[in-house]
C-alpha atoms as a PDB file:
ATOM      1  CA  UNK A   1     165.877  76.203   3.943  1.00  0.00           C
ATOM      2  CA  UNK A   2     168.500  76.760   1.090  1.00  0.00           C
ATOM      3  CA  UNK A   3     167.835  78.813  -1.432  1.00  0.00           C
ATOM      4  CA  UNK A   4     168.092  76.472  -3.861  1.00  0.00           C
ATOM      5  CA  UNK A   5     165.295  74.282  -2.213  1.00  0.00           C
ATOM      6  CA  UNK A   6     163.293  77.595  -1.512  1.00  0.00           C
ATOM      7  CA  UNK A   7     163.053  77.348  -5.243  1.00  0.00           C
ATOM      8  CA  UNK A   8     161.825  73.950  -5.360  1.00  0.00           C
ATOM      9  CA  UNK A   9     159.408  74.419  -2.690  1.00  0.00           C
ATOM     10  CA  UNK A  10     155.756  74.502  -3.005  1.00  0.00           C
ATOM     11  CA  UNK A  11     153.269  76.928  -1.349  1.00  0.00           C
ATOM     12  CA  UNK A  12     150.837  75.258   0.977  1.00  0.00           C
ATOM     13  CA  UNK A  13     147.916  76.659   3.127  1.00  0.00           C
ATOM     14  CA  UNK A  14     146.415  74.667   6.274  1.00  0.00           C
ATOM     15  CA  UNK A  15     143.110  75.358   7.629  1.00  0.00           C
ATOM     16  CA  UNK A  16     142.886  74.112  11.550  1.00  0.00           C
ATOM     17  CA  UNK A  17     139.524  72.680  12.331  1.00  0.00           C
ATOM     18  CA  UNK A  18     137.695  72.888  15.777  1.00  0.00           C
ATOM     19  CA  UNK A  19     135.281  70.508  17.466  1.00  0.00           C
ATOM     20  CA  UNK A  20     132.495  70.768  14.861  1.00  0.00           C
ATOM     21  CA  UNK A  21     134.944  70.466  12.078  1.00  0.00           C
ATOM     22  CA  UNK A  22     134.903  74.147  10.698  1.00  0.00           C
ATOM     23  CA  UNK A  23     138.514  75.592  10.279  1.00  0.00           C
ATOM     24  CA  UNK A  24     139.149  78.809  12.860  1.00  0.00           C
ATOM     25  CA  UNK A  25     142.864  79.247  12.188  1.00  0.00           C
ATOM     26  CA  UNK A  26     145.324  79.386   9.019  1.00  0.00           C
ATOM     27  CA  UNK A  27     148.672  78.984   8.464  1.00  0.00           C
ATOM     28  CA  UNK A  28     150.926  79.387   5.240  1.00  0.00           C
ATOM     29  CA  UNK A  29     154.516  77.904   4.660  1.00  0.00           C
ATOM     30  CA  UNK A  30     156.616  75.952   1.720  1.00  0.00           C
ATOM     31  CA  UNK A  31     157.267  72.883   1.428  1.00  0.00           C
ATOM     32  CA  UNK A  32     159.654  70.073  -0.350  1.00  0.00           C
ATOM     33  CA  UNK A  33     157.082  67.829  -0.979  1.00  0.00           C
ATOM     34  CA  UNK A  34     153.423  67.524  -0.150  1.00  0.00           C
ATOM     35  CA  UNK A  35     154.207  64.504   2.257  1.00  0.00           C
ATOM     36  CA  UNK A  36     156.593  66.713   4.018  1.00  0.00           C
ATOM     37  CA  UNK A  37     153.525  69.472   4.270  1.00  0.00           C
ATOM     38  CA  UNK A  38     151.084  66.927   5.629  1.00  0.00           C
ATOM     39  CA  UNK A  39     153.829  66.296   8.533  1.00  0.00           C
ATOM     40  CA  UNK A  40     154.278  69.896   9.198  1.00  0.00           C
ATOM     41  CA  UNK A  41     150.480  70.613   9.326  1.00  0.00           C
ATOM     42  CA  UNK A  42     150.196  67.297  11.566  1.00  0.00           C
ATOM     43  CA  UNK A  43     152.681  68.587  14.329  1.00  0.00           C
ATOM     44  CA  UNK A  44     151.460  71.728  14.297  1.00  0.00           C
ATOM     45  CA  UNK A  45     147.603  70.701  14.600  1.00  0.00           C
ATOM     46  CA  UNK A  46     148.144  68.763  17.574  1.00  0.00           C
ATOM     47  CA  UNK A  47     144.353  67.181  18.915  1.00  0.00           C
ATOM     48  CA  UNK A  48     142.437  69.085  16.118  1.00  0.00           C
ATOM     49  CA  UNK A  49     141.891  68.232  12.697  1.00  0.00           C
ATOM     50  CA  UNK A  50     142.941  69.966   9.543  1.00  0.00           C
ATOM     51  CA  UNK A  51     143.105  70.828   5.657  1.00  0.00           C
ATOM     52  CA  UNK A  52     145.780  70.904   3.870  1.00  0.00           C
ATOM     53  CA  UNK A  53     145.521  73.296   0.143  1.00  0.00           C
ATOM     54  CA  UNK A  54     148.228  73.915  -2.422  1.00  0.00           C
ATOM     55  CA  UNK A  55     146.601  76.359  -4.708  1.00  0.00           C
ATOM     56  CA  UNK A  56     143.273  75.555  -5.180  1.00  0.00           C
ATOM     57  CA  UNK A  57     143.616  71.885  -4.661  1.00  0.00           C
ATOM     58  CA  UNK A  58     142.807  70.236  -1.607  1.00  0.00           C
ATOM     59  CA  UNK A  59     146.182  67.763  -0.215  1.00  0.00           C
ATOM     60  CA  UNK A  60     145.180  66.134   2.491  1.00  0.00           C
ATOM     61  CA  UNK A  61     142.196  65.951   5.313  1.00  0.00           C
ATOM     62  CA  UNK A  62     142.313  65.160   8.639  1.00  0.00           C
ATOM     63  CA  UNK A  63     140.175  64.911  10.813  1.00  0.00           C
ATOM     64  CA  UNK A  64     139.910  65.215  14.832  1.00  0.00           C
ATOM     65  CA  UNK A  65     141.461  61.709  16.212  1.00  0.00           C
ATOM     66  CA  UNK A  66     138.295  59.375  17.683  1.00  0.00           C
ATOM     67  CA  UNK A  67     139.076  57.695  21.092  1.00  0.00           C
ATOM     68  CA  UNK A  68     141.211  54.938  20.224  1.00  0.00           C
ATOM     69  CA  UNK A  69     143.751  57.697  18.817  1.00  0.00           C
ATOM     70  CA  UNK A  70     142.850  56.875  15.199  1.00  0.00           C
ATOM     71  CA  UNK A  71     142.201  60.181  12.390  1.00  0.00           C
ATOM     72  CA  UNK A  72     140.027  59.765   9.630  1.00  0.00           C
ATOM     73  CA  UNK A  73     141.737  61.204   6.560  1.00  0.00           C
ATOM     74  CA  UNK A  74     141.691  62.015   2.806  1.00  0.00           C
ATOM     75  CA  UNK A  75     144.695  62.271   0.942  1.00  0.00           C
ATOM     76  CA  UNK A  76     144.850  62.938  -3.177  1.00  0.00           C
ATOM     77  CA  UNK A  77     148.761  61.501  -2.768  1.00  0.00           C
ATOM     78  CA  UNK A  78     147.500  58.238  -1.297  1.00  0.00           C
ATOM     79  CA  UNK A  79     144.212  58.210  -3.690  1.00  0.00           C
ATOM     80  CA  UNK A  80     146.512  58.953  -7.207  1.00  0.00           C
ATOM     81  CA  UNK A  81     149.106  56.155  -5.888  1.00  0.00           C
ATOM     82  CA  UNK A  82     146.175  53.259  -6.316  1.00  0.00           C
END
């Protein structure tokens, strides 16, 4: 990452969920952009769900895919953009 965007970037914070949903690992890393977070956090959260928090605010939830492959998930990008 450039310095310049190292700048730019935002500090986020994921929370990896287990099986029943309660988070049992953290990570921290910046970010461009909060959709570029939710993509990092994704990859790196593989089968389990996860939070992702920039500050105090809560980005983007989701949760452990069902059997058809499908996550449930909140977003506040995809709520403020309605």
């Amino acid at each position: 990452m450039s310095d310049h965007l190292a700048d730019r970037a935002a500090h986020y914070r994921v929370h990896f969920l287990g099986r029943d949903g309660t988070p049992f690992a953290t990570d921290e890393y910046r970010a461009a952009s909060d959709d570029d977070a939710v993509l990092r956090a994704r990859l790196r959260a593989e089968a389990n769900g996860f939070e992702l928090w920039r500050e105090d605010r809560l980005i983007h939830r989701e949760d452990k895919p069902d059997a058809s492959g499908q996550r449930g998930a909140f977003s506040s990008a995809s709520r403020a953009r309605r």
